[in-house]
C-alpha atoms as a PDB file:
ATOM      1  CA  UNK A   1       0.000   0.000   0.000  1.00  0.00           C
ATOM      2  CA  UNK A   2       1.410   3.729  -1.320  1.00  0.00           C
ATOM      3  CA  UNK A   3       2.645   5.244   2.191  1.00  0.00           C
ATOM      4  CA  UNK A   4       1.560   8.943   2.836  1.00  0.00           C
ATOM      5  CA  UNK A   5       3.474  11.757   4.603  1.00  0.00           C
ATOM      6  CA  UNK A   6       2.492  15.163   5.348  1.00  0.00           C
ATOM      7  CA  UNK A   7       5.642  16.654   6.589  1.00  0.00           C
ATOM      8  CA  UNK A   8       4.953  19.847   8.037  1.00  0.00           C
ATOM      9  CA  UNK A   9       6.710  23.324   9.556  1.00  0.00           C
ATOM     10  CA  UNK A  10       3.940  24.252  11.805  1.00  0.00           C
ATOM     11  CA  UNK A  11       1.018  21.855  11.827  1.00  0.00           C
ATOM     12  CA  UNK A  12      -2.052  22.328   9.315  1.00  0.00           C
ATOM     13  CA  UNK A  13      -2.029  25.778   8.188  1.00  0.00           C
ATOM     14  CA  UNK A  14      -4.862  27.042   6.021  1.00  0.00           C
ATOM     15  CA  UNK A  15      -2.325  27.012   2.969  1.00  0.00           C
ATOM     16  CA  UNK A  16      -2.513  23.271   3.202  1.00  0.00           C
ATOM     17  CA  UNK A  17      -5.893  22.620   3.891  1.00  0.00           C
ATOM     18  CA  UNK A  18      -6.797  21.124   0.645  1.00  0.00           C
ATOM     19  CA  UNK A  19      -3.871  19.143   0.343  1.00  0.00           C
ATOM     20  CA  UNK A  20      -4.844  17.288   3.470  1.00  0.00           C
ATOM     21  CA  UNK A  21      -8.493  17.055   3.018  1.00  0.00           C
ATOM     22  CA  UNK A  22      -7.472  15.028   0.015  1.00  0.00           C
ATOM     23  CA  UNK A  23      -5.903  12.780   1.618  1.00  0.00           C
ATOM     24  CA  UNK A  24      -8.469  11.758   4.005  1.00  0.00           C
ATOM     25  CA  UNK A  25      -9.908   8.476   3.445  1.00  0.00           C
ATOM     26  CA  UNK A  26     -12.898   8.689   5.264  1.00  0.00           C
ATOM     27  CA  UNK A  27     -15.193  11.589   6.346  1.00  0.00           C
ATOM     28  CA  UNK A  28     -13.468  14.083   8.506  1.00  0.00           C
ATOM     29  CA  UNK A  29     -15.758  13.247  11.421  1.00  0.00           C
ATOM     30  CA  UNK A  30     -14.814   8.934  11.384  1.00  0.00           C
ATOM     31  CA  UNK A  31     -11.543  10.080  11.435  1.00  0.00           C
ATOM     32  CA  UNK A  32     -10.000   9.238  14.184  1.00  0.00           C
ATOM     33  CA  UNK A  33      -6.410  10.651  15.133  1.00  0.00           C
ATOM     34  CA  UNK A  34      -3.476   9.383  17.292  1.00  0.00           C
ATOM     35  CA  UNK A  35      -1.780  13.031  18.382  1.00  0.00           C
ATOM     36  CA  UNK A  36       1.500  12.351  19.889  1.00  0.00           C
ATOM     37  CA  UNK A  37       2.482  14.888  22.291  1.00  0.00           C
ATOM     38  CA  UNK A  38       6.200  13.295  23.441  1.00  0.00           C
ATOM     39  CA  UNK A  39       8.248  16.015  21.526  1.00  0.00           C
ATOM     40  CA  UNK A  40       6.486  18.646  23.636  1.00  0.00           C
ATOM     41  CA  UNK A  41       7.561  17.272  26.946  1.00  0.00           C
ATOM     42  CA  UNK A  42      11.656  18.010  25.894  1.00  0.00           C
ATOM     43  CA  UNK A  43      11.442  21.496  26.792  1.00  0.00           C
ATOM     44  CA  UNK A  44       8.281  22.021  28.316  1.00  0.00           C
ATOM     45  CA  UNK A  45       6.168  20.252  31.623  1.00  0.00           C
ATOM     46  CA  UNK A  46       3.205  22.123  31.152  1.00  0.00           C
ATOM     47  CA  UNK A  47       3.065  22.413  27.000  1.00  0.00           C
ATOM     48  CA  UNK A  48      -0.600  24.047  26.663  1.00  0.00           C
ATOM     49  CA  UNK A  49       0.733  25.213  22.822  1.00  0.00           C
ATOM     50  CA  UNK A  50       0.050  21.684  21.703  1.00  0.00           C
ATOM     51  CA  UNK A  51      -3.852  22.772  22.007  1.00  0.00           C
ATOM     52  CA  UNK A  52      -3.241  24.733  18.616  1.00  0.00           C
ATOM     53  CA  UNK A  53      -2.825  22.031  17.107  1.00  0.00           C
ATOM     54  CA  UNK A  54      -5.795  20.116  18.255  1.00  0.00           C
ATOM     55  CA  UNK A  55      -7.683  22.790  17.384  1.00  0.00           C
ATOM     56  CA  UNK A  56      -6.229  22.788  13.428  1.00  0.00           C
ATOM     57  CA  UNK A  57      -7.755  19.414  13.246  1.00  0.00           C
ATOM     58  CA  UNK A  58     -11.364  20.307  14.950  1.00  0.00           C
ATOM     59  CA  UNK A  59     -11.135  23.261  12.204  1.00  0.00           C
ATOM     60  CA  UNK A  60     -11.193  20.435   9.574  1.00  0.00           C
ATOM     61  CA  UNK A  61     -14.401  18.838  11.078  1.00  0.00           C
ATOM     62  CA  UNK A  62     -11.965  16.359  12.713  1.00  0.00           C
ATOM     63  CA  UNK A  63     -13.084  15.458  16.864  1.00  0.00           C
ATOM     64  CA  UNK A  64     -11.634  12.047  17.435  1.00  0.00           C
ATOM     65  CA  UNK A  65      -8.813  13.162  18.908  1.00  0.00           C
ATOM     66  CA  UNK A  66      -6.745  10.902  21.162  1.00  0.00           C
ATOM     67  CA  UNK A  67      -2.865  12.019  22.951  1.00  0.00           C
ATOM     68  CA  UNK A  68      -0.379   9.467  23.250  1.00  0.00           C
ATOM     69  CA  UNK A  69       2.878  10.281  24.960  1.00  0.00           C
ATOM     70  CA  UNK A  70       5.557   7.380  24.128  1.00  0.00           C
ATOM     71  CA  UNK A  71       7.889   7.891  27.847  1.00  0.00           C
ATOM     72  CA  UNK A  72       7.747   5.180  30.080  1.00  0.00           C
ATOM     73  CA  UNK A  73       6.138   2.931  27.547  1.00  0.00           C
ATOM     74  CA  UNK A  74       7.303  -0.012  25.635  1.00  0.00           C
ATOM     75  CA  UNK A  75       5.645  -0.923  22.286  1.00  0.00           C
ATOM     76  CA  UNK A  76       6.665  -4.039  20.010  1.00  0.00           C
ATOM     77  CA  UNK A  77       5.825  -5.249  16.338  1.00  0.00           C
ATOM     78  CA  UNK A  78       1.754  -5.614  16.062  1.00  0.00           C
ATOM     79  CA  UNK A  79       1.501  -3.528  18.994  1.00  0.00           C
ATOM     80  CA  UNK A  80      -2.631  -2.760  18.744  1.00  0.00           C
ATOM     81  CA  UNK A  81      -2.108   0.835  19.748  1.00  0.00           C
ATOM     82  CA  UNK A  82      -2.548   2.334  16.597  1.00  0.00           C
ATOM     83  CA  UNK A  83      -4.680   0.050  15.122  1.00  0.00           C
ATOM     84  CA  UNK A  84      -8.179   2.315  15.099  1.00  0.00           C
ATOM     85  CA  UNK A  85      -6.294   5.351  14.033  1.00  0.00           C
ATOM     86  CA  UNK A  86      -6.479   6.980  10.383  1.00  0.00           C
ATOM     87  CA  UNK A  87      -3.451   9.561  11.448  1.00  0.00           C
ATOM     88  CA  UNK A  88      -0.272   9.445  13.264  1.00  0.00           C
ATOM     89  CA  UNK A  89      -0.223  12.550  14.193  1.00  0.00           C
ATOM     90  CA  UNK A  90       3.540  13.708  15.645  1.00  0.00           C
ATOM     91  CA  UNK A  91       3.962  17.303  16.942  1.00  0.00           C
ATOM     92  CA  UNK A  92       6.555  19.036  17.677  1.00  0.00           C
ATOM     93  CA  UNK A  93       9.376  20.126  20.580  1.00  0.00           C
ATOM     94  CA  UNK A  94      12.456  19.409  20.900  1.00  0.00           C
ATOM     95  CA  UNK A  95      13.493  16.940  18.349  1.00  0.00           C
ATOM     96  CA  UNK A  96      15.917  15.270  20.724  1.00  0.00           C
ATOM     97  CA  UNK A  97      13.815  14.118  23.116  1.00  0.00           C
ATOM     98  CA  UNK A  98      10.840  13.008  21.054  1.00  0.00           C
ATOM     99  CA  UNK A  99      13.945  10.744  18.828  1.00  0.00           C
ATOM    100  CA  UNK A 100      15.139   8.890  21.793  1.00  0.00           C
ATOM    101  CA  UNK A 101      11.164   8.218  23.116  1.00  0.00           C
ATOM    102  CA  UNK A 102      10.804   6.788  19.759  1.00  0.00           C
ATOM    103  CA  UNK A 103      13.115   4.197  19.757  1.00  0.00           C
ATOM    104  CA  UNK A 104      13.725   3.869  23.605  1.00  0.00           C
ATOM    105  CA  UNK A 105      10.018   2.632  23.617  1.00  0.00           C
ATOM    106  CA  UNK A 106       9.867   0.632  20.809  1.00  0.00           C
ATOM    107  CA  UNK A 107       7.440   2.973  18.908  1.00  0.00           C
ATOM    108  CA  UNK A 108       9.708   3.296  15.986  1.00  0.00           C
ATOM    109  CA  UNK A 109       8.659   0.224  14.514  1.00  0.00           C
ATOM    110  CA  UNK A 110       5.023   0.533  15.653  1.00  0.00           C
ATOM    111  CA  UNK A 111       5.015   3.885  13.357  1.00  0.00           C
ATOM    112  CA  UNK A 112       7.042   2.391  10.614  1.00  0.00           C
ATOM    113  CA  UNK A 113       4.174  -0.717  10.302  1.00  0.00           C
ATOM    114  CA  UNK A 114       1.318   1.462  10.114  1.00  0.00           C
ATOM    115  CA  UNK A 115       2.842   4.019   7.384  1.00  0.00           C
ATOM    116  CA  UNK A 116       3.328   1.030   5.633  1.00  0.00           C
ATOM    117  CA  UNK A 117      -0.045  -0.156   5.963  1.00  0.00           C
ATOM    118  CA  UNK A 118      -1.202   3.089   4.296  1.00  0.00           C
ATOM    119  CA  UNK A 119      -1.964   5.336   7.519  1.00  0.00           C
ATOM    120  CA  UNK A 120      -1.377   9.188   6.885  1.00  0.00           C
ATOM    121  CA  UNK A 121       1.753  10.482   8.806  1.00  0.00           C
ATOM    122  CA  UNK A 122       1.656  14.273   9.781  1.00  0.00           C
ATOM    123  CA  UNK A 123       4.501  15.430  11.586  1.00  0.00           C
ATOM    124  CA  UNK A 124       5.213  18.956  13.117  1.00  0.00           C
ATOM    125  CA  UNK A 125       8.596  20.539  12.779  1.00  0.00           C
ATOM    126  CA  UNK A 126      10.431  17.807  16.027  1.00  0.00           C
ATOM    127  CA  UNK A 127       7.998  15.054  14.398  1.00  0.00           C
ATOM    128  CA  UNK A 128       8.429  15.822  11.016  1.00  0.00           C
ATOM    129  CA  UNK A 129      12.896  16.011  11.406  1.00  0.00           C
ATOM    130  CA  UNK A 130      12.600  11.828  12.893  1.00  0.00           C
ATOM    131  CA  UNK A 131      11.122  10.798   9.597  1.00  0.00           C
ATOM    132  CA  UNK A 132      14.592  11.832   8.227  1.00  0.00           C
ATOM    133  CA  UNK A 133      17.724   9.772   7.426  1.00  0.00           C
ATOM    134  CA  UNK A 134      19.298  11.824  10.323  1.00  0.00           C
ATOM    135  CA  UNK A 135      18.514  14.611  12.712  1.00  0.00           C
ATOM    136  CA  UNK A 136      21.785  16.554  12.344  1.00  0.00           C
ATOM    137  CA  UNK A 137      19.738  19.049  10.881  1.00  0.00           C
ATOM    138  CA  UNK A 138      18.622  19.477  14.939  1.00  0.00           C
ATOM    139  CA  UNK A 139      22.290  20.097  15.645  1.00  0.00           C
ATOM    140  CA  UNK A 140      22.253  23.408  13.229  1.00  0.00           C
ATOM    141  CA  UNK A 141      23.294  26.636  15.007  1.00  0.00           C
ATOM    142  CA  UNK A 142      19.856  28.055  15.017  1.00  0.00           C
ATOM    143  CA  UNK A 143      17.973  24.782  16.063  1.00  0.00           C
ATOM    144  CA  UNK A 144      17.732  22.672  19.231  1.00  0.00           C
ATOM    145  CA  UNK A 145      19.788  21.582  21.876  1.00  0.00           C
ATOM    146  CA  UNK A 146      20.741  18.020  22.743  1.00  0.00           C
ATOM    147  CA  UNK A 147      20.513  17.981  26.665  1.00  0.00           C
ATOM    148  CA  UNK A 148      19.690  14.203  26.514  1.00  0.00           C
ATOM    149  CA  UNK A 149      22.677  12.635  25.663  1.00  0.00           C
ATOM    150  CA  UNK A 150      21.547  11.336  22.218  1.00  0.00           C
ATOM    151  CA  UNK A 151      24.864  10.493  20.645  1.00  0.00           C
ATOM    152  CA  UNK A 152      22.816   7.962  18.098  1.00  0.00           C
ATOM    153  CA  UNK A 153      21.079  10.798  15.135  1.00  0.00           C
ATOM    154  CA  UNK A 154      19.747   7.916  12.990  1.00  0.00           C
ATOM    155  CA  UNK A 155      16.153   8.735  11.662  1.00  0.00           C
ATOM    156  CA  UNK A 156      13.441   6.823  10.618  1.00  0.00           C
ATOM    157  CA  UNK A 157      14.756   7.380   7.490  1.00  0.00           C
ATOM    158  CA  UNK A 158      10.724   7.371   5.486  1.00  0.00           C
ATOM    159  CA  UNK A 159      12.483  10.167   3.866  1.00  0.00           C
ATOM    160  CA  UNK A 160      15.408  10.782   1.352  1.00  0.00           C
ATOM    161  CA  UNK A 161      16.300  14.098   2.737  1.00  0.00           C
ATOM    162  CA  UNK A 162      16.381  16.564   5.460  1.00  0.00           C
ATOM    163  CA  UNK A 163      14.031  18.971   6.452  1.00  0.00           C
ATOM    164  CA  UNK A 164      14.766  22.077   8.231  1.00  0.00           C
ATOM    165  CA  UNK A 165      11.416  23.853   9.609  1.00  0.00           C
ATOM    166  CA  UNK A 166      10.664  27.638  10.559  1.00  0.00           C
ATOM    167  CA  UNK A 167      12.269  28.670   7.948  1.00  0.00           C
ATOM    168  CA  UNK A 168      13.719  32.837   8.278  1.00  0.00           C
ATOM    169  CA  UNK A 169      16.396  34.724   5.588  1.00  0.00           C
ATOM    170  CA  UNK A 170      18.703  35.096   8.634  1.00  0.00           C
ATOM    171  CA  UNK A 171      19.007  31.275   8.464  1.00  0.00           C
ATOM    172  CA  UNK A 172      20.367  30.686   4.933  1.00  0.00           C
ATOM    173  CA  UNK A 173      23.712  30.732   5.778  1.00  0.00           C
ATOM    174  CA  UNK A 174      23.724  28.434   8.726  1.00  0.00           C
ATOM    175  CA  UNK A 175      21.884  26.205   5.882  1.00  0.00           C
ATOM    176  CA  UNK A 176      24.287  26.993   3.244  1.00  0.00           C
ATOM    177  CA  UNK A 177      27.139  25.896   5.175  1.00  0.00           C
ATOM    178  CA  UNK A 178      25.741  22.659   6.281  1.00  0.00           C
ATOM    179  CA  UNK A 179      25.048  22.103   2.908  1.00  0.00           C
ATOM    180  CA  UNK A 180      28.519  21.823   2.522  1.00  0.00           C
ATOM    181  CA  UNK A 181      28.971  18.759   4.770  1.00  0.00           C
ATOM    182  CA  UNK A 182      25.903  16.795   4.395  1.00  0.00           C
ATOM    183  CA  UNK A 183      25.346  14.454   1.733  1.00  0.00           C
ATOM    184  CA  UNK A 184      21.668  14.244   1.583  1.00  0.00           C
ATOM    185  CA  UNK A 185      19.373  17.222   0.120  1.00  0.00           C
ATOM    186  CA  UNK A 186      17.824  19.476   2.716  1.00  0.00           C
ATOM    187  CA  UNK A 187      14.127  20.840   2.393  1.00  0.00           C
ATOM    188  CA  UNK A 188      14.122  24.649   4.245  1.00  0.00           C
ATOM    189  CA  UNK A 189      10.447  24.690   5.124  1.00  0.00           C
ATOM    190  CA  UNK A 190       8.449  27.791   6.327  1.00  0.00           C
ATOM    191  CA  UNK A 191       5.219  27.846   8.255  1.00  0.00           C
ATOM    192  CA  UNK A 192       2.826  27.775   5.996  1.00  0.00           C
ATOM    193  CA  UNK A 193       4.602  24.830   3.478  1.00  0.00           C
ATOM    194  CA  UNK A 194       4.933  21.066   4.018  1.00  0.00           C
ATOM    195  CA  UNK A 195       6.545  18.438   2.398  1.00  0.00           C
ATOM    196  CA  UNK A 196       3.629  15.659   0.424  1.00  0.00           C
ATOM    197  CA  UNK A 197       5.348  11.914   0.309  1.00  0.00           C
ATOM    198  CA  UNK A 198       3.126   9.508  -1.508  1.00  0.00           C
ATOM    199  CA  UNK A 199       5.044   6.301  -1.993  1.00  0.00           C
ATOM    200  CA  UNK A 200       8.407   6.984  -3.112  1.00  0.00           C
ATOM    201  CA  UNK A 201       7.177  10.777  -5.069  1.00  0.00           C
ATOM    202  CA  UNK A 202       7.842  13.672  -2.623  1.00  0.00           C
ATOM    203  CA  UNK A 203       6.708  17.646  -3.788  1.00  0.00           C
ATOM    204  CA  UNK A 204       6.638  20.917  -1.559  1.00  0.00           C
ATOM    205  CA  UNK A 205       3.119  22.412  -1.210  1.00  0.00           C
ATOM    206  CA  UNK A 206       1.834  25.284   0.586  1.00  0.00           C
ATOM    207  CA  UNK A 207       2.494  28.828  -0.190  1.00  0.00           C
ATOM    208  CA  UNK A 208       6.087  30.615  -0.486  1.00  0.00           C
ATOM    209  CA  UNK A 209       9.322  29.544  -2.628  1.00  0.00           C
ATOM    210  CA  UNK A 210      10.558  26.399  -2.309  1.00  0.00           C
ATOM    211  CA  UNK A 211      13.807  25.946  -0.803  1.00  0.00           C
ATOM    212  CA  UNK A 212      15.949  22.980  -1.935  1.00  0.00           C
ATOM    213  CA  UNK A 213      19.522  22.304  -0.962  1.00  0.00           C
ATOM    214  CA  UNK A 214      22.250  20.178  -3.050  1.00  0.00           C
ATOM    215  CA  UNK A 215      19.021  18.599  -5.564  1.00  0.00           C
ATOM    216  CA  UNK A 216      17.945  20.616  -8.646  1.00  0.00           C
ATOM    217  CA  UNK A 217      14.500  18.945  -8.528  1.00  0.00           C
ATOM    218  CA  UNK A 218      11.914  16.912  -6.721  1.00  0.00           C
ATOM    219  CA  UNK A 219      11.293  13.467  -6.839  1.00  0.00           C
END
C-alpha cells in the first residue's frame, strides 16, 4: 500500500488545507487521530501550545482526537495501539527528546508498520525532522539543543532528505554551510509549506518559494 506523509513546519495551516483534506480516506468526522504529544515534553512540563494544534484538526471537522505520549512505555511489532487510528499525528518540541522516546520505547517500529499499511503520517517541525535519514539538521546553530545525551542521530529514514522547519532569511547561511557537509538534500520549510510523500514521489506544497539544498529537482 502507497505510504503517505504530510511533513509539516507548523502543523495544518490554512495554505494546506486542501492538500490534506485530500488525503483523508474517510469523512473528517470517522476520522480518528493518534496526536502524539512526546516532543512537547523536551522542553516544556506544562506544554498548553500543543492545544493549537488540536484545534487545526477540529477546524477540519476532525473530533476524534486521542494524545499518546511514548515515555515510560514499551511498544513491540503488532503492537494494537494504533490500530483504530487513520493519522499518526507527531507534533513538535524538541526533536531530541521526542527521537530517543521513539526508539527507547519501541514505537519506531510501531510507526514504521502502520505508514506502511497506508496510515497518513503528519509530523510537526520535532515530528516531522525523525522521519529523516538523520537529525543533524537538529544540531544546526539556530535549532535545538541536545541535553539528553543522544549520541545515536539515525532517523526513521521514510524520507530521502532533510528537512529544516521555521524557515527565516537570517538562516540561509547556517543552511548553506551545512550544505557543505551533508550528503543528503535538505528541504528549508516555512510555516505555511509542508513536504507531500506519496510512496516513493515527494513535492513541496503550501504557499512561499521552495527551498531545496544540493538537488535541482523533486522526486
Amino acid at each position: 500500500m502507497k505510504r503517505k506523509l504530510l511533513l509539516t513546519s507548523q502543523g495544518l495551516q490554512p495554505e494546506l488545507k486542501e492538500t490534506f483534506l485530500s488525503l483523508l480516506t474517510v469523512p473528517a468526522k470517522e476520522v480518528r487521530v493518534a496526536f502524539i504529544t512526546t516532543a512537547a515534553y523536551g522542553d516544556d512540563k506544562n506544554p498548553t501550545w500543543l492545544e493549537v494544534y488540536r484545534q487545526q484538526l477540529r477546524d477540519y471537522g476532525i473530533t476524534q482526537i486521542e494524545d499518546l505520549d511514548m515515555r515510560g512505555k514499551k511498544y513491540k511489532r503488532g503492537d494494537k495501539s494504533l490500530q483504530d487510528t487513520d493519522i499518526i499525528f507527531v507534533n513538535g518540541g524538541n526533536t531530541f527528546f521526542l527521537l530517543k522516546w521513539v526508539k527507547k520505547s519501541g514505537f519506531e517500529n510501531v510507526i514504521k508498520e502502520h505508514i506502511s499499511q497506508g496510515k497518513l503520517y503528519i509530523g510537526i517541525s520535532a515530528g516531522s525532522y525523525i522521519t529523516c535519514p538523520t537529525i543533524e539538521q537538529a544540531t544546526w546553530e539556530h535549532q535545538d539543543r541536545n541535553r539528553y545525551e543522544v549520541t545515536d542521530l539515525t532517523g526513521l529514514n521514510l524520507v530521502p532528505f532533510l528537512i529544516t522547519a521555521h524557515y527565516r532569511e537570517e538562516y540561509r547561511p547556517i543552511i548553506e554551510k551545512a550544505a557543505e557537509t551533508t550528503k543528503y538534500p535538505i528541504i528549508a520549510l516555512i510555516d505555511t509549506q509542508a513536504v507531500l510523500v506519496e510512496g516513493d514521489v515527494w513535492k513541496i506544497v503550501g504557499k512561499g518559494k521552495k527551498l531545496v539544498y544540493n538537488q535541482n529537482d523533486e522526486k
